[in-house]
Protein backbone atom coordinates (compact mmCIF):
# COMPACT_ATOMS: atom_id res chain seq x y z
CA UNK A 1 -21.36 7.17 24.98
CA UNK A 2 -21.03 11.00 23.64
CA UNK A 3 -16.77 10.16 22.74
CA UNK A 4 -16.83 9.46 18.77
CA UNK A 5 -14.13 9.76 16.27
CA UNK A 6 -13.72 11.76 13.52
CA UNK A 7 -14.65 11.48 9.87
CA UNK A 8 -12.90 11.91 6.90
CA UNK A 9 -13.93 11.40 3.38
CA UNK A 10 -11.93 11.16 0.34
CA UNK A 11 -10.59 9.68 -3.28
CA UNK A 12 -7.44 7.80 -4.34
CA UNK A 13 -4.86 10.11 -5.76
CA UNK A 14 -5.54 13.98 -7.22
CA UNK A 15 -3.92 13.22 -10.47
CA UNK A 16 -6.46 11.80 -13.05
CA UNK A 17 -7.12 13.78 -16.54
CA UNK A 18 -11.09 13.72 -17.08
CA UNK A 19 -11.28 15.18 -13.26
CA UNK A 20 -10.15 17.81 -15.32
CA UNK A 21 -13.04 18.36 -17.32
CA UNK A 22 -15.39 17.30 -14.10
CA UNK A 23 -13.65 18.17 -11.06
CA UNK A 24 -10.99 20.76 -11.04
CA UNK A 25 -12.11 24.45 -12.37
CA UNK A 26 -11.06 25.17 -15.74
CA UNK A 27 -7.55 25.97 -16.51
CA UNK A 28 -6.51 25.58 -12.99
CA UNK A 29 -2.92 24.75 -13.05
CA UNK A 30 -1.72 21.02 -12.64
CA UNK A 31 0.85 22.08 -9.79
CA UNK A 32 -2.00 23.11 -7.99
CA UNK A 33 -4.61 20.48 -7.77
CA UNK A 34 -3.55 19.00 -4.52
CA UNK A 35 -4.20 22.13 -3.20
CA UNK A 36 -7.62 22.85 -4.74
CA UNK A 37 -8.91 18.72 -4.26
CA UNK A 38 -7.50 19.12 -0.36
CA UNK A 39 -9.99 22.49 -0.11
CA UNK A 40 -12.98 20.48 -1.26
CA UNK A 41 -12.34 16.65 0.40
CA UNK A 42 -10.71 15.78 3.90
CA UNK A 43 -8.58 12.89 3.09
CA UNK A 44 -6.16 11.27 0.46
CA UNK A 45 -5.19 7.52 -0.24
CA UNK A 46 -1.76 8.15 -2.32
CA UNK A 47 -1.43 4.90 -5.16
CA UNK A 48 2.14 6.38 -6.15
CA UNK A 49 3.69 5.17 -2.90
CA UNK A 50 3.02 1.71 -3.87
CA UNK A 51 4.44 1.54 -6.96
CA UNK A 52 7.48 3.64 -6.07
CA UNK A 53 10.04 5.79 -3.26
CA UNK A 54 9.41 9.10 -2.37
CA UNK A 55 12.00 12.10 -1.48
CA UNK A 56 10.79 13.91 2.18
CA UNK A 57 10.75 16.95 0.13
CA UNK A 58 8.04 15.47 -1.47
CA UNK A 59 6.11 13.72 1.30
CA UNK A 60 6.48 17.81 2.81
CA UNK A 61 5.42 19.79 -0.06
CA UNK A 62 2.49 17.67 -0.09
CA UNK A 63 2.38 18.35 3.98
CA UNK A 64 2.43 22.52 3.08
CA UNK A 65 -0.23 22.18 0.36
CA UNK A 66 -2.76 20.64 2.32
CA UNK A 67 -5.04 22.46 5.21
CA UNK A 68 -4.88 21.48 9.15
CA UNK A 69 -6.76 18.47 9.86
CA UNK A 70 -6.45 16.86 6.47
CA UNK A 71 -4.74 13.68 5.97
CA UNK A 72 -3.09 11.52 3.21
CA UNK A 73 -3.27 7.39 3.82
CA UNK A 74 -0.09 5.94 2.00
CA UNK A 75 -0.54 2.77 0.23
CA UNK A 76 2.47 0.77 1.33
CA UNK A 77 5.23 -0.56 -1.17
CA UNK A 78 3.97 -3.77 -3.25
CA UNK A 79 7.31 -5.33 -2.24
CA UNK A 80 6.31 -5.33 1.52
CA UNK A 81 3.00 -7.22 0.34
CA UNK A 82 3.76 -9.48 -3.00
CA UNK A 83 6.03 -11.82 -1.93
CA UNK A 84 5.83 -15.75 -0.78
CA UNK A 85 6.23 -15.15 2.58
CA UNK A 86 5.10 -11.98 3.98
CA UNK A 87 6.93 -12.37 7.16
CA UNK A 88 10.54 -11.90 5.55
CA UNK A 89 9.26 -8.84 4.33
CA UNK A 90 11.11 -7.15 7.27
CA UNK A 91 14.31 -4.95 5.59
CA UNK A 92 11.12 -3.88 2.95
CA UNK A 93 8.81 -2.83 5.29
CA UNK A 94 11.52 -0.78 7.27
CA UNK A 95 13.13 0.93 3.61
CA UNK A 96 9.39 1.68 3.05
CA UNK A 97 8.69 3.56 6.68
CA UNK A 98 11.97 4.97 6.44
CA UNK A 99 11.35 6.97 3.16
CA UNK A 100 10.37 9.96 4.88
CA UNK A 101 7.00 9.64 5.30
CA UNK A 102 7.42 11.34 8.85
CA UNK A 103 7.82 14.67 6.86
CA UNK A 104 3.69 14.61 6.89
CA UNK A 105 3.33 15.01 10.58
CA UNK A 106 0.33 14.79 11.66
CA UNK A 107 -1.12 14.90 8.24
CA UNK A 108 -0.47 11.17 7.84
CA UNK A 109 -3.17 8.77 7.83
CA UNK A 110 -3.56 5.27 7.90
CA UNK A 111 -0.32 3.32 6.23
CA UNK A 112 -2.43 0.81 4.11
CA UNK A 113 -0.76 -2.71 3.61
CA UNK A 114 -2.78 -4.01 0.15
CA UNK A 115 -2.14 -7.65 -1.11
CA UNK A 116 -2.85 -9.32 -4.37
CA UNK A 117 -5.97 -11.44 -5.06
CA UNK A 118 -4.18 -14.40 -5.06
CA UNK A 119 -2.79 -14.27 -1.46
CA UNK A 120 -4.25 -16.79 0.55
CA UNK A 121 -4.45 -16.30 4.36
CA UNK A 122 -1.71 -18.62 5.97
CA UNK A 123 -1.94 -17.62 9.42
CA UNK A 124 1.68 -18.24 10.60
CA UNK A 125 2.92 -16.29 8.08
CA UNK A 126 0.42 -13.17 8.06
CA UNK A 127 0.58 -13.09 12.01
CA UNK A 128 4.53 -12.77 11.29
CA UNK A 129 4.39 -10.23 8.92
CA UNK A 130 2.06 -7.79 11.00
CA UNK A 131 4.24 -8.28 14.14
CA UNK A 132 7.17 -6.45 12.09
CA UNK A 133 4.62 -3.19 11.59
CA UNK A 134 5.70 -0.98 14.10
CA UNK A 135 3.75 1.25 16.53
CA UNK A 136 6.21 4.44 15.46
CA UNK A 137 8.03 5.88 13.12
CA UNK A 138 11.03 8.12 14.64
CA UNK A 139 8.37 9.13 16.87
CA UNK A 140 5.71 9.71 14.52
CA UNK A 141 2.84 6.98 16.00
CA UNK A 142 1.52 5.40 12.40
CA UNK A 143 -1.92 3.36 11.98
CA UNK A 144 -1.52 0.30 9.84
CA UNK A 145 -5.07 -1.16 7.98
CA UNK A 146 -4.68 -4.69 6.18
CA UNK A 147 -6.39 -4.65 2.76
CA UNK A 148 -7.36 -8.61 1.66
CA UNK A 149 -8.61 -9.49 -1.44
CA UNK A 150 -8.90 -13.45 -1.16
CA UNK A 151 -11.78 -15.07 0.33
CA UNK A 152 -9.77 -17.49 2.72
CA UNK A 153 -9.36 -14.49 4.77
CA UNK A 154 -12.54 -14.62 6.28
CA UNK A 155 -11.81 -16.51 8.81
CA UNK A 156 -11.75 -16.13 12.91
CA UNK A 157 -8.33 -16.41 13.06
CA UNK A 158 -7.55 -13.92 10.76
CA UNK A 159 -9.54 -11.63 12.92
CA UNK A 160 -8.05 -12.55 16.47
CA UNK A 161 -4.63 -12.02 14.53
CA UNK A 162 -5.62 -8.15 13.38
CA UNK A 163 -6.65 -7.39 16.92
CA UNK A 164 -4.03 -8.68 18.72
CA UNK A 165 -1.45 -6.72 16.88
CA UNK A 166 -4.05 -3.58 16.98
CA UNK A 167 -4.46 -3.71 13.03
CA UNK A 168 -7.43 -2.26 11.29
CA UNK A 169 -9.28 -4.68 8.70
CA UNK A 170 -9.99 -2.51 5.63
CA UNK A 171 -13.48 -2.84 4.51
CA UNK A 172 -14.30 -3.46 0.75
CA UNK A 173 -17.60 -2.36 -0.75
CA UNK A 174 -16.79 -4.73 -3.59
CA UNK A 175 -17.95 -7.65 -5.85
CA UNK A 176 -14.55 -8.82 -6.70
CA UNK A 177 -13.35 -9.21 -3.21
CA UNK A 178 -14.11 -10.31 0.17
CA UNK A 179 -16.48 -7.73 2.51
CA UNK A 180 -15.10 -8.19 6.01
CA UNK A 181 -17.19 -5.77 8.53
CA UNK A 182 -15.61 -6.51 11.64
CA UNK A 183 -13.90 -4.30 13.82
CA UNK A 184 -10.26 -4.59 14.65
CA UNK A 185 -7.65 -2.03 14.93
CA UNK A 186 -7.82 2.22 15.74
CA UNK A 187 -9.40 2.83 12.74
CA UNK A 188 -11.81 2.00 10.56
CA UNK A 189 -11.35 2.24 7.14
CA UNK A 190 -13.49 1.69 3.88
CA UNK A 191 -12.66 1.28 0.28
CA UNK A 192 -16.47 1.86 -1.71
CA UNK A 193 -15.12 0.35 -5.53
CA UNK A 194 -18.94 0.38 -6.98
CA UNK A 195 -19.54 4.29 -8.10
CA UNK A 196 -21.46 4.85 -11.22
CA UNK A 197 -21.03 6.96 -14.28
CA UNK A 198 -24.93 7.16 -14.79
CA UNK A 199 -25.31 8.85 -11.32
CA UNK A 200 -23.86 12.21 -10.93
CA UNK A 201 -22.45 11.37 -7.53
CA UNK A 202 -21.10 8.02 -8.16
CA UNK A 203 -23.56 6.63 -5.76
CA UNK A 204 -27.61 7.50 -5.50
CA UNK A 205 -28.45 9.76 -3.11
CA UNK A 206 -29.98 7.05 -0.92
CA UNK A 207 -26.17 5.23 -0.80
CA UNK A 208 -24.35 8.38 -0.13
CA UNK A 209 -26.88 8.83 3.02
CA UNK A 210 -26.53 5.10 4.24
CA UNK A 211 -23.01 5.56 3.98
CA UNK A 212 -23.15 8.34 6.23
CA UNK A 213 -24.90 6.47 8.87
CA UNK A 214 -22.28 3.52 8.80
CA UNK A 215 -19.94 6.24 9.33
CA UNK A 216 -21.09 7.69 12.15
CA UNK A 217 -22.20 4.06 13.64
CA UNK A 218 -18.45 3.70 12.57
CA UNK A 219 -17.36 6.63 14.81
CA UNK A 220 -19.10 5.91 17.95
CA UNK A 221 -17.72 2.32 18.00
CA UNK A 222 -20.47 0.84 16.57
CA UNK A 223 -20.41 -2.58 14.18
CA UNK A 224 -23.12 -1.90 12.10
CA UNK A 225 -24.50 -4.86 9.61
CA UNK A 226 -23.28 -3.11 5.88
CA UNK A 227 -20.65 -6.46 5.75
CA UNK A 228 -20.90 -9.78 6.81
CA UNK A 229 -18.37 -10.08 9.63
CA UNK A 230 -15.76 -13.19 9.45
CA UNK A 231 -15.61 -13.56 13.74
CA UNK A 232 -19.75 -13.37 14.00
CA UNK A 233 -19.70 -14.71 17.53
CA UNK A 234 -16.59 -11.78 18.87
CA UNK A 235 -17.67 -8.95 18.18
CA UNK A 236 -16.01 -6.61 20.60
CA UNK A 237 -17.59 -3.73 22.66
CA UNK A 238 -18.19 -0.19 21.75
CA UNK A 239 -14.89 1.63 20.74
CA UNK A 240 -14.97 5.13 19.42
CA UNK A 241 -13.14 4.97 16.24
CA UNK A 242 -11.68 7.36 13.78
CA UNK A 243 -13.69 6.71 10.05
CA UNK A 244 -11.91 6.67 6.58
CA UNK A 245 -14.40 6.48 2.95
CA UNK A 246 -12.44 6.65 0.26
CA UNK A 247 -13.91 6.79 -3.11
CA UNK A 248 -11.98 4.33 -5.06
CA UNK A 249 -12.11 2.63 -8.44
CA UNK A 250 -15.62 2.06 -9.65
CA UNK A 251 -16.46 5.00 -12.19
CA UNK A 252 -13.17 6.68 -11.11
CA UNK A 253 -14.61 9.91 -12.83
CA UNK A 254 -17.60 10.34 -10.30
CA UNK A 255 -15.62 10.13 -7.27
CA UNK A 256 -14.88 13.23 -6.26
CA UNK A 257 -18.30 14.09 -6.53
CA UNK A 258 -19.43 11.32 -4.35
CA UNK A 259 -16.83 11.95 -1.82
CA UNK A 260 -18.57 15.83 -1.45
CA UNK A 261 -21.83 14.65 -0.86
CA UNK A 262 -21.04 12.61 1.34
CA UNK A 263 -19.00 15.19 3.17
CA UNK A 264 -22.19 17.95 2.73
CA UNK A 265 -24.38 15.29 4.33
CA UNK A 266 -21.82 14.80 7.09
């Protein structure tokens, strides 16, 4: 198989004040830091969408800042995922899509769909909410990844349910939540939480190059063994897949430095 997809490497956010004593060149304007972090990392997973709306102007000027082939994932409004029952989550899910996220074009990545730690998988009820993700937005196809963070959803079913409705499983390099490796939707998409402040790039130099093998196992369809998978005995075949690391939480202040090693050993 020579098909693979592509890679993209980034951080949460481009707003954070010690990456402006680590990251960002001195005195470089605030305005302008989406613009410099976008020249230096491929990819974006935006918090601020989850705690709040968003004007298209916005969701465009961040469109114009940004070079071709770059891509923000939007973390999906908390009152789509932190409620009782996720599947009458419809009229939120639809105000959240509806926002004017479309104004990114192709720049939009994944829509990520995060729940709390305390949501237990019920599978009824999460196999109702992701039949009410849609496949567009007013003709803009979107990519929906699942982001669990309570152990009961490492289970089969959970699995079978992802696939069927061709949603991604995010993967969590984590101690404080479940690592789920298997493979599910058009993506696949990681979330490494444990970066360091004692090492320069967050992670040694030996973690940043494992990472980049997973990646491009990732890529070419592969399932390789970094997580423990919940559906051991279905794993599916090969199916090229576009990769996302993000760089998340952890020692917040090393990861855009992790994110460009990883990208200089890609």
């Amino acid at each position: 198989m020579t098909k693979q997809g592509k890679i993209r490497v980034g951080i949460g956010g481009w707003t954070y004040e010690p990456w402006r004593k680590t990251f960002y060149p001195e005195k470089w304007p605030q305005a302008r830091e989406l613009e410099y972090a976008a020249s230096k990392l491929t990819a974006i997973e935006v918090n601020g969408t989850y705690y709040g709306s968003q004007k298209p102007a916005t969701f465009a000027s961040w469109a114009k800042a940004v070079p071709d082939g770059f891509v923000f994932s939007l973390k999906a409004s908390r009152f789509c995922t932190n409620r009782k029952l996720l599947a009458e989550g419809g009229a939120s899910i639809e105000k959240f899509l509806s926002q004017g996220i479309v104004e990114l074009g192709d720049k939009l990545g994944p829509i990520l769909w995060q729940f709390m730690p305390t949501k237990k998988f019920e599978a009824e009820d999460f196999g109702g909410f992701l039949a009410l993700l849609p496949a567009k937005q007013d003709g803009l196809a979107l990519r929906h990844v699942v982001d669990v963070r309570h152990e009961s959803f490492r289970d089969p079913a959970f699995v079978a349910l992802c696939r069927k409705a061709v949603v991604s499983i995010v993967h969590s390099h984590s101690n404080d939540y479940p690592q789920i490796g298997d493979a599910s939707g058009p993506v696949s998409y990681a979330r490494l939480m444990m970066t360091r402040e004692d090492e320069a790039t967050g992670y040694t130099s030996a973690e940043i190059e494992r990472w980049v093998g997973v990646a491009k196992d990732w890529a070419k369809g592969r399932t390789p063994d970094i997580f423990p998978l919940a559906a051991p005995d279905d794993v599916p075949p090969p199916t090229p897949r576009d990769v996302f690391l993000f760089y998340i939480s952890g020692a917040k202040v090393r990861a855009p430095h992790a994110a460009m090693a990883t990208i200089a050993r890609l």
